[in-house]
PDB file of N, CA and C in Angstrom:
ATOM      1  N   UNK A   1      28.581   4.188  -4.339  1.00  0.00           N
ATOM      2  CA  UNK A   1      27.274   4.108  -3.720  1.00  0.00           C
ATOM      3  C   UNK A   1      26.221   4.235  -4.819  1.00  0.00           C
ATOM      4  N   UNK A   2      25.220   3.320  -4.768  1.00  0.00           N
ATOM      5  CA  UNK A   2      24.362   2.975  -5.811  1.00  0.00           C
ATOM      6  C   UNK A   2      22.752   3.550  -5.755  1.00  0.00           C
ATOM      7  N   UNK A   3      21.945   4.884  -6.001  1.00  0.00           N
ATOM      8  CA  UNK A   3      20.917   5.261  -5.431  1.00  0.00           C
ATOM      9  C   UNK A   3      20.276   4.716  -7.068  1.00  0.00           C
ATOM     10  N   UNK A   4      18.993   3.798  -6.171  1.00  0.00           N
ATOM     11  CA  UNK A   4      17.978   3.314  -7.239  1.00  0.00           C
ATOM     12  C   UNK A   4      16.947   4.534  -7.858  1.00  0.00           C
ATOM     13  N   UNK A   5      16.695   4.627  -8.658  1.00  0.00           N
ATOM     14  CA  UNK A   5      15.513   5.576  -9.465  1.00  0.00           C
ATOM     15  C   UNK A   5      14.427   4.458  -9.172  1.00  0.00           C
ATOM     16  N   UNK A   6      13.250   4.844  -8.247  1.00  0.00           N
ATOM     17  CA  UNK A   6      12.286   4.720  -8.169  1.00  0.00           C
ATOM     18  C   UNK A   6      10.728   5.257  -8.497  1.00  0.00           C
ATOM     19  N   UNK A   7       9.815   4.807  -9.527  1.00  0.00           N
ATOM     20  CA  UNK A   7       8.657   5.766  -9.736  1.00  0.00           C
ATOM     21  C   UNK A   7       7.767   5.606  -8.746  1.00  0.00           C
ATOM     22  N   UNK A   8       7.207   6.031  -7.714  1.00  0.00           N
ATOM     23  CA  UNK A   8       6.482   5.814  -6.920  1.00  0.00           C
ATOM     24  C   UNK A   8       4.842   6.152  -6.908  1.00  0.00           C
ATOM     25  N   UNK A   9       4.525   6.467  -8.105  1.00  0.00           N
ATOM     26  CA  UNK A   9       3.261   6.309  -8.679  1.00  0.00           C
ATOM     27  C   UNK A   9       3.113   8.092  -9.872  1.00  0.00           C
ATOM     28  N   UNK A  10       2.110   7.701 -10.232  1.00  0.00           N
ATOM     29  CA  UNK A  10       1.775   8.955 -11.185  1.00  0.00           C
ATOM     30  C   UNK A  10       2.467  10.470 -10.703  1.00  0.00           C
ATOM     31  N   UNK A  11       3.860  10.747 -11.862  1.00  0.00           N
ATOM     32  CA  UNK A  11       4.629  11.899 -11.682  1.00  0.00           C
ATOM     33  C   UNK A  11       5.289  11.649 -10.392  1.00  0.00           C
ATOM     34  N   UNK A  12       5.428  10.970  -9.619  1.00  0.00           N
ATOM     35  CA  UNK A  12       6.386  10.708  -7.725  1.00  0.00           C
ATOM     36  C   UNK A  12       7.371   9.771  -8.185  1.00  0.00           C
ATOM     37  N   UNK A  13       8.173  10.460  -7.649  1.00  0.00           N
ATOM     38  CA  UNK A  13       9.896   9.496  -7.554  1.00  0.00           C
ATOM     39  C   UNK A  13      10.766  10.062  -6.740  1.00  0.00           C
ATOM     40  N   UNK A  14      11.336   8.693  -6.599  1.00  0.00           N
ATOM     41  CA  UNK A  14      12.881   9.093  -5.421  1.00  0.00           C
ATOM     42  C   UNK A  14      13.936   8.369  -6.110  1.00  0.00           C
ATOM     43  N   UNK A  15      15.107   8.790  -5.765  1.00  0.00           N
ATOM     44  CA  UNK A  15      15.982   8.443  -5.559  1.00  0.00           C
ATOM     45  C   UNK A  15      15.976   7.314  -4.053  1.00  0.00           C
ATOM     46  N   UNK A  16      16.621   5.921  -3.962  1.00  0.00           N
ATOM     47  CA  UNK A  16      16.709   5.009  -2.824  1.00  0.00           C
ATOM     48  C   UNK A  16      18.193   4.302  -2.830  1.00  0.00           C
ATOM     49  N   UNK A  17      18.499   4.476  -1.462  1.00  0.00           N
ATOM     50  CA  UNK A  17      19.595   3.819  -1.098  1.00  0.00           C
ATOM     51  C   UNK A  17      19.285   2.468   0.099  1.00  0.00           C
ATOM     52  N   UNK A  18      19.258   1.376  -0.588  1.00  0.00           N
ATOM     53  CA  UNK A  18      19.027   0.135   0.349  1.00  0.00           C
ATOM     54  C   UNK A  18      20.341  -0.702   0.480  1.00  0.00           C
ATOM     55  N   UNK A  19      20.010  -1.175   1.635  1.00  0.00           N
ATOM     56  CA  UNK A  19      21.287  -2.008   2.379  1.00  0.00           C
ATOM     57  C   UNK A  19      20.696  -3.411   2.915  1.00  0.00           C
ATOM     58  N   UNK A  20      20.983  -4.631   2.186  1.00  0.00           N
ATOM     59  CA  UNK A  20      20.342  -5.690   2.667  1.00  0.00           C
ATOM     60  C   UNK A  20      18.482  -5.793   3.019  1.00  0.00           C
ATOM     61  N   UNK A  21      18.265  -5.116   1.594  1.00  0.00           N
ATOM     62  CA  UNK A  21      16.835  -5.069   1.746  1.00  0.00           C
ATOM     63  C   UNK A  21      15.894  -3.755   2.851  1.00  0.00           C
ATOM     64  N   UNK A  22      16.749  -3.220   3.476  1.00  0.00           N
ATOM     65  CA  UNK A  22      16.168  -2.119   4.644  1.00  0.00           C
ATOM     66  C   UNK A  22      16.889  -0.647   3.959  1.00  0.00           C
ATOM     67  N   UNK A  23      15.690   0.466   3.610  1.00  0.00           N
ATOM     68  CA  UNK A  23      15.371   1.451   3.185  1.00  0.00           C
ATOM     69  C   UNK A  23      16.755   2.362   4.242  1.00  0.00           C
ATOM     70  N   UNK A  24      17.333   2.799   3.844  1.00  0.00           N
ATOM     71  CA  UNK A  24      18.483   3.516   5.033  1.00  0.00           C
ATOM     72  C   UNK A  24      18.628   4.665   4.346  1.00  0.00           C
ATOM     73  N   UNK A  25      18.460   5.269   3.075  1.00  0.00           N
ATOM     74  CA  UNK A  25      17.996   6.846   2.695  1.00  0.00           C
ATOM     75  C   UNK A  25      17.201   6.914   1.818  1.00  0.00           C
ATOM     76  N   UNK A  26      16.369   8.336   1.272  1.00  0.00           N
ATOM     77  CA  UNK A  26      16.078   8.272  -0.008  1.00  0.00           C
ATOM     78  C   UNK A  26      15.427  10.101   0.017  1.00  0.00           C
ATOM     79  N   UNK A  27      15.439  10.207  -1.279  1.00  0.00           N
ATOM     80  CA  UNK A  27      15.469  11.797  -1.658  1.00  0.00           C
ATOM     81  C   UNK A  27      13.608  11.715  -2.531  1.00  0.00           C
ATOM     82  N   UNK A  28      12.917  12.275  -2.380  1.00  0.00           N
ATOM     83  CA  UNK A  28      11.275  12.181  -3.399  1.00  0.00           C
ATOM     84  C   UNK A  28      11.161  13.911  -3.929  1.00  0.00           C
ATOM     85  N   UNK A  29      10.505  13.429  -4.568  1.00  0.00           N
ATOM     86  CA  UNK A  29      10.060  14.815  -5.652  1.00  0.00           C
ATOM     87  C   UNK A  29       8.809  14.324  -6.872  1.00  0.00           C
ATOM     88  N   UNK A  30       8.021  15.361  -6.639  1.00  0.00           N
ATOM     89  CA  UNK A  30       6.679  15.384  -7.868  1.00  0.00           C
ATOM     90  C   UNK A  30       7.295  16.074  -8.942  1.00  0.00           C
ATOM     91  N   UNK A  31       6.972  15.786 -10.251  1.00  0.00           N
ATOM     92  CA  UNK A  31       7.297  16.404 -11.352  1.00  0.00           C
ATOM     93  C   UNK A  31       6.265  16.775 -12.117  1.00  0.00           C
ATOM     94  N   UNK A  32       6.482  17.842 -12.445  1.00  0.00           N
ATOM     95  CA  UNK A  32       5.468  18.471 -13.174  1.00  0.00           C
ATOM     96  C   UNK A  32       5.694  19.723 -13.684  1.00  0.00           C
ATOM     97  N   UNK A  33       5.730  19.409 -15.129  1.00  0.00           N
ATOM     98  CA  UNK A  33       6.112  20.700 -16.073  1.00  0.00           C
ATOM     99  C   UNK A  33       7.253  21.113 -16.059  1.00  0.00           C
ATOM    100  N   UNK A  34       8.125  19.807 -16.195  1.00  0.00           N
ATOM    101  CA  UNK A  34       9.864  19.938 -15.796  1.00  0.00           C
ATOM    102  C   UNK A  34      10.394  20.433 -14.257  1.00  0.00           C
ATOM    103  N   UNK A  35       9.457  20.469 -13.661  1.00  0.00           N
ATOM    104  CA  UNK A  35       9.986  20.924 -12.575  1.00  0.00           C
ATOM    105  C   UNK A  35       9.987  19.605 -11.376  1.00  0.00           C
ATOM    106  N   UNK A  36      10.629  19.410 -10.445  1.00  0.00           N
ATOM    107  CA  UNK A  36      11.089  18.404  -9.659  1.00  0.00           C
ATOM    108  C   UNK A  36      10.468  19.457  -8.311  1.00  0.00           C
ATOM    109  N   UNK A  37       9.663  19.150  -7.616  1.00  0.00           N
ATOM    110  CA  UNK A  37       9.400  19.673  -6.260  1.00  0.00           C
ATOM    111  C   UNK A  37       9.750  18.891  -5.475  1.00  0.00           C
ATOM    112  N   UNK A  38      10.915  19.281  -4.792  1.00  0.00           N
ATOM    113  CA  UNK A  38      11.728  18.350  -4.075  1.00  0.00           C
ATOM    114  C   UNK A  38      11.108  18.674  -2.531  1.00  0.00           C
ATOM    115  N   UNK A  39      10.249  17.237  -2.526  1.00  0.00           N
ATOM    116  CA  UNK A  39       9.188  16.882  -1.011  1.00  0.00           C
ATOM    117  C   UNK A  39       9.879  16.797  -0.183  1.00  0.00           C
ATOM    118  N   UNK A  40      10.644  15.657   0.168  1.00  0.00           N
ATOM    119  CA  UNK A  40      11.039  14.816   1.208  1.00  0.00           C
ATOM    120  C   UNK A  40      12.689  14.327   1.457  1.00  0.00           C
ATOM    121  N   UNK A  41      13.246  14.367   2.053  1.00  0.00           N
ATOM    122  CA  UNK A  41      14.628  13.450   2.180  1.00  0.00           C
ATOM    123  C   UNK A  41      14.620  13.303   3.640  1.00  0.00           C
ATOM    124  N   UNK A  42      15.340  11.727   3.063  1.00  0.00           N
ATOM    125  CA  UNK A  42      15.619  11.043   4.867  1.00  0.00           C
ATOM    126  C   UNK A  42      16.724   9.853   4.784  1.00  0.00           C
ATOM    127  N   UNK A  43      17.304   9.949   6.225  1.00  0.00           N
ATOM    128  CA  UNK A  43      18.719   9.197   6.223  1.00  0.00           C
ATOM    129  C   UNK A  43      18.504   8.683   7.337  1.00  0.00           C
ATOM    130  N   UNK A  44      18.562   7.281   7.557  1.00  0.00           N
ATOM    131  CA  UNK A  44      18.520   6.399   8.680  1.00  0.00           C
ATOM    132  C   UNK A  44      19.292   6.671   9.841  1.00  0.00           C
ATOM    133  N   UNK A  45      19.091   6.868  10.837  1.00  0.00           N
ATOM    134  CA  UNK A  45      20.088   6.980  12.223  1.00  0.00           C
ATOM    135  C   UNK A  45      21.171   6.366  11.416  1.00  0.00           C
ATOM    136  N   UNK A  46      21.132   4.917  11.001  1.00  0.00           N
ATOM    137  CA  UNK A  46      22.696   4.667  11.244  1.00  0.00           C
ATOM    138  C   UNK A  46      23.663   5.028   9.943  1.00  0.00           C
ATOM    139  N   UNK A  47      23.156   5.998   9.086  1.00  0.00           N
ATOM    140  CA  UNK A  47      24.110   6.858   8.065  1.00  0.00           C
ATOM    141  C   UNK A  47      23.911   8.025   8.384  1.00  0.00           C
ATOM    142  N   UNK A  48      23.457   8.477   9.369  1.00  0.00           N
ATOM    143  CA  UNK A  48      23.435   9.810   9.822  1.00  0.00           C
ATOM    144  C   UNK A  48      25.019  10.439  10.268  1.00  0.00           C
ATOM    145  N   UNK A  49      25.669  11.350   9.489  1.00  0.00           N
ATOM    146  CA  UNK A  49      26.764  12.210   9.891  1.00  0.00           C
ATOM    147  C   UNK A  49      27.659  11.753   8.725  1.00  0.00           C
ATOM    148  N   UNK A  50      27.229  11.147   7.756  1.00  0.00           N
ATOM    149  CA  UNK A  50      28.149  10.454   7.175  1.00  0.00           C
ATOM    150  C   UNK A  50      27.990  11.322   5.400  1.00  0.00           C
ATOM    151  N   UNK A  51      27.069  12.374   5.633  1.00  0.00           N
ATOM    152  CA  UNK A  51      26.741  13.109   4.012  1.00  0.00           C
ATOM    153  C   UNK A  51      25.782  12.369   3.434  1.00  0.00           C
ATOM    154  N   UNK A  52      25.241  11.981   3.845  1.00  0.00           N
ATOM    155  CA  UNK A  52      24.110  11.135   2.761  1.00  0.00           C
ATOM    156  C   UNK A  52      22.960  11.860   2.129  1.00  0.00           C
ATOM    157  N   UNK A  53      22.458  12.753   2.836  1.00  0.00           N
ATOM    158  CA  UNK A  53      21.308  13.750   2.598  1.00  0.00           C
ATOM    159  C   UNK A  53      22.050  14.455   1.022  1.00  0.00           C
ATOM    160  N   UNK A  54      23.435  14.732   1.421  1.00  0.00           N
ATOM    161  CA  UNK A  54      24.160  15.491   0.380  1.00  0.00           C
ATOM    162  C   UNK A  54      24.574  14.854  -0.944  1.00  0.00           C
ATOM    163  N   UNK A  55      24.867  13.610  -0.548  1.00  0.00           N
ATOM    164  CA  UNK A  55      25.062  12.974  -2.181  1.00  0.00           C
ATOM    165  C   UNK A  55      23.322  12.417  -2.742  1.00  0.00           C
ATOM    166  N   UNK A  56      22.747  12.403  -1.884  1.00  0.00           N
ATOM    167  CA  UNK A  56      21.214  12.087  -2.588  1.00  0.00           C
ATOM    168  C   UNK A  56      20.867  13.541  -3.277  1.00  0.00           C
ATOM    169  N   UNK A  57      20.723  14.193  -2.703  1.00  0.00           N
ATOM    170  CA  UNK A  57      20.599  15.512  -3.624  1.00  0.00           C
ATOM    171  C   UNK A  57      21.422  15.626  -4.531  1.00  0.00           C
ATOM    172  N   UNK A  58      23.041  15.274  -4.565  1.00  0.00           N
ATOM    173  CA  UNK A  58      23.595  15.810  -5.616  1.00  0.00           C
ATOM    174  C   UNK A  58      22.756  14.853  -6.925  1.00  0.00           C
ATOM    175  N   UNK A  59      22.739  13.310  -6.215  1.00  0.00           N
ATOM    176  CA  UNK A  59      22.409  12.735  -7.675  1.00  0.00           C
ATOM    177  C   UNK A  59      21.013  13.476  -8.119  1.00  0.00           C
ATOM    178  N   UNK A  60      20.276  13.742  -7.119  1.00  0.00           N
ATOM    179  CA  UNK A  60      18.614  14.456  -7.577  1.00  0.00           C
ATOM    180  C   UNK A  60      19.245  15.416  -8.393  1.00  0.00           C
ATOM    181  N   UNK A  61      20.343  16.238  -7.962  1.00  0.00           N
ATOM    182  CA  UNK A  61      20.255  17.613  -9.032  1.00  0.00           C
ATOM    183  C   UNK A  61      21.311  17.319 -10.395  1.00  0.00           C
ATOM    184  N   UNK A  62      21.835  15.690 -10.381  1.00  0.00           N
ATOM    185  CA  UNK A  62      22.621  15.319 -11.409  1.00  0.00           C
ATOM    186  C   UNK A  62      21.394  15.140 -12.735  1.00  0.00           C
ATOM    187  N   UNK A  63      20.289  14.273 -12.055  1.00  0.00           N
ATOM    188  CA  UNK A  63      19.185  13.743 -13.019  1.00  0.00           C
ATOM    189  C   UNK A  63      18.531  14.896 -13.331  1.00  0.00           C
ATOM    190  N   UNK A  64      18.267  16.191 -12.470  1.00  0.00           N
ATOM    191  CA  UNK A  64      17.418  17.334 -13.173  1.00  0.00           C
ATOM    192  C   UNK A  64      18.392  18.072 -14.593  1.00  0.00           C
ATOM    193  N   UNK A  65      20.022  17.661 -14.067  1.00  0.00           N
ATOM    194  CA  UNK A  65      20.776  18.281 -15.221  1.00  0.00           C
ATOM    195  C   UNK A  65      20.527  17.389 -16.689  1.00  0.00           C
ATOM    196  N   UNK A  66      20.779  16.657 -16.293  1.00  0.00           N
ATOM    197  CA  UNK A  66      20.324  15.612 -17.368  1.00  0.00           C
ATOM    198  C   UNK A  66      19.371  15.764 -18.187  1.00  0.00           C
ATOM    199  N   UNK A  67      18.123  15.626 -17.677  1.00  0.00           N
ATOM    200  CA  UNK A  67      16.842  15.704 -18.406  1.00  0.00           C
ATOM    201  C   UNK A  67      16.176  17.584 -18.146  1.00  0.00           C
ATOM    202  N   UNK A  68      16.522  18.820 -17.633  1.00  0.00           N
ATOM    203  CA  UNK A  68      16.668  19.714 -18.194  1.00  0.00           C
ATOM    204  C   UNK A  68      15.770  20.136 -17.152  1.00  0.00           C
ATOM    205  N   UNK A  69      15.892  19.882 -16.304  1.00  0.00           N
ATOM    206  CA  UNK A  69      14.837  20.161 -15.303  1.00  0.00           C
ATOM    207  C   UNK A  69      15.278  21.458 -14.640  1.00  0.00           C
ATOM    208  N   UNK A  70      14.314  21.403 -14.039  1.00  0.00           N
ATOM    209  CA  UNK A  70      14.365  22.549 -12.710  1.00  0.00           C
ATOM    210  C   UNK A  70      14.152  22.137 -11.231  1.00  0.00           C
ATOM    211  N   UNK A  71      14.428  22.392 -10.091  1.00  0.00           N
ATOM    212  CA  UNK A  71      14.217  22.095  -8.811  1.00  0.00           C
ATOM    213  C   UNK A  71      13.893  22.830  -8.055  1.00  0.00           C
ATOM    214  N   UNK A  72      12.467  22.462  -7.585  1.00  0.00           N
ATOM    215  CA  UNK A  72      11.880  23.478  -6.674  1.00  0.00           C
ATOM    216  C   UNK A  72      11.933  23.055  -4.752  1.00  0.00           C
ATOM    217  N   UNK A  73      12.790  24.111  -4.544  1.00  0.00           N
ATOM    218  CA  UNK A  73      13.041  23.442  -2.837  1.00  0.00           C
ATOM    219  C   UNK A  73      12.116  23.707  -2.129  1.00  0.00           C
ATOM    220  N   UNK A  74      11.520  22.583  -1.397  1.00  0.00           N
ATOM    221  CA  UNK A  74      10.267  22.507  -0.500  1.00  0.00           C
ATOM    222  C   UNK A  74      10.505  21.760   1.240  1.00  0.00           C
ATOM    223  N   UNK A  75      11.439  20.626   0.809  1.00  0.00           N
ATOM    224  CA  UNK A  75      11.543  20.098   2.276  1.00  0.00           C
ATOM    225  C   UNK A  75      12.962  20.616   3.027  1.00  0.00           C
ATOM    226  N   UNK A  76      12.641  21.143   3.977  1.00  0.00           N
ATOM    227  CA  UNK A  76      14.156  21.742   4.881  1.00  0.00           C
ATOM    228  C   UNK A  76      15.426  21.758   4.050  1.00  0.00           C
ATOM    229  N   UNK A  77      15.840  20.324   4.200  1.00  0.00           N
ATOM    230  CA  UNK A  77      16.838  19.963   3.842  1.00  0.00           C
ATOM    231  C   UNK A  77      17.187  20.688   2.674  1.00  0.00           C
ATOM    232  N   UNK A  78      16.561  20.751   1.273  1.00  0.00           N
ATOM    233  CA  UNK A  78      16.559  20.972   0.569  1.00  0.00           C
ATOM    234  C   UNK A  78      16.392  22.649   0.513  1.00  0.00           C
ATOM    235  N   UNK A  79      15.777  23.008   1.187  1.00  0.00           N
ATOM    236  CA  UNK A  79      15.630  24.490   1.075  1.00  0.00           C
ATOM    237  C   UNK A  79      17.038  25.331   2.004  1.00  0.00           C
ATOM    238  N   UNK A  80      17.561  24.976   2.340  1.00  0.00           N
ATOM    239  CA  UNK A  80      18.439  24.909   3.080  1.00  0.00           C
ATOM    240  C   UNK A  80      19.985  24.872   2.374  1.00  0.00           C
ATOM    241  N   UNK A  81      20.009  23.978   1.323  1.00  0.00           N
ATOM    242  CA  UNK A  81      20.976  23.791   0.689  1.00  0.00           C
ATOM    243  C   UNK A  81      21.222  24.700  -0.615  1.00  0.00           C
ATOM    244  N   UNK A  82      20.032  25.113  -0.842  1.00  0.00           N
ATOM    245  CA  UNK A  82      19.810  25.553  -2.447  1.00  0.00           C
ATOM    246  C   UNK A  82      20.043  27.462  -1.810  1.00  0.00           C
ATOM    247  N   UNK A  83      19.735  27.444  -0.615  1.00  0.00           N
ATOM    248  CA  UNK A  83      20.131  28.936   0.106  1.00  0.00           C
ATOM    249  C   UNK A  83      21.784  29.533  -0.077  1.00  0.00           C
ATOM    250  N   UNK A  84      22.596  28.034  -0.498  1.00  0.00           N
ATOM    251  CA  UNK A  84      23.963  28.142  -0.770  1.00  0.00           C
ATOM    252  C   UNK A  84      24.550  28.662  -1.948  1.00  0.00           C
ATOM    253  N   UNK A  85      23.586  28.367  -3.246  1.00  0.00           N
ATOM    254  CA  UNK A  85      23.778  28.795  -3.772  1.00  0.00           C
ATOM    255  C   UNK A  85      24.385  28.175  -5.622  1.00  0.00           C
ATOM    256  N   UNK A  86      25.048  26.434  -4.354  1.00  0.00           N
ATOM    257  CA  UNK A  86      25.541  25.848  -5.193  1.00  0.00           C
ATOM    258  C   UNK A  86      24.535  25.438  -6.623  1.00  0.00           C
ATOM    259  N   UNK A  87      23.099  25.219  -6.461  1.00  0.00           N
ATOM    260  CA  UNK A  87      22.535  24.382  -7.533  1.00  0.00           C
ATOM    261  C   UNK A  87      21.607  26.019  -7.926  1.00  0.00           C
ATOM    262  N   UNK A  88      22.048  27.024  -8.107  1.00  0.00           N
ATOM    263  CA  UNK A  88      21.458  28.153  -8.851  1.00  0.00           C
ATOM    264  C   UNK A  88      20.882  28.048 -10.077  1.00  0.00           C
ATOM    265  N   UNK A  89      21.598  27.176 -11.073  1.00  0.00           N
ATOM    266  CA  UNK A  89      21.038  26.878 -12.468  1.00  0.00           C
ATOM    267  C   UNK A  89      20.305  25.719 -12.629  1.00  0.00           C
ATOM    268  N   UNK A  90      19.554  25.353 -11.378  1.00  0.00           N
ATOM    269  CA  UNK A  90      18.544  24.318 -11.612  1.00  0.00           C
ATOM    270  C   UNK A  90      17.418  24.705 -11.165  1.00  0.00           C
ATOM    271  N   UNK A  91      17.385  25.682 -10.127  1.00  0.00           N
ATOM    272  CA  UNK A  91      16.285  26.250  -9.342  1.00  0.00           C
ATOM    273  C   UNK A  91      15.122  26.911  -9.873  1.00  0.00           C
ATOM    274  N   UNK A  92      14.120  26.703  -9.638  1.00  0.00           N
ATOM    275  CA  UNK A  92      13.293  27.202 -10.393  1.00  0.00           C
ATOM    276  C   UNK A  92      12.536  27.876  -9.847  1.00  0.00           C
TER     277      UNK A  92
END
């Protein structure tokens, strides 16, 4: 599964998963001062139940490992997940 890196204007980006041209997930976050404030995630009814919310985040918290970031949880989803415990050394 292939999630596009999108800049969506000054410091805004997502992660996007498209299927025949129609938007069916995607993960956003502002950056600023290494930190990723993770806004928004959303999964189309018809990939809903299928983990998608979960591998978009993993790649979000693959690219903060990468480039040295930090992740600040802001939208549900995300705040929710990081309560687990798993992404501790990215959290900021």
């Amino acid at each position: 599964m292939e999630f596009k890196l999108v800049e969506r204007g000054t410091n805004y980006f997502a992660f996007e998963y498209e299927q025949d041209g129609e938007m069916l997930a995607e993960i956003t976050w502002n950056l600023r001062d290494g930190i990723m404030d993770m806004t928004h995630t959303f999964v189309s009814p018809k990939l809903r139940g299928q983990g998608m919310a979960k591998k978009l985040l993993e790649r979000a918290a693959e690219y903060a490992r990468e480039h040295q970031y930090k992740m600040n949880p802001i939208c549900s989803y995300v705040v929710a997940e990081f309560q687990k415990g798993e992404y501790d050394d990215i959290k900021a």
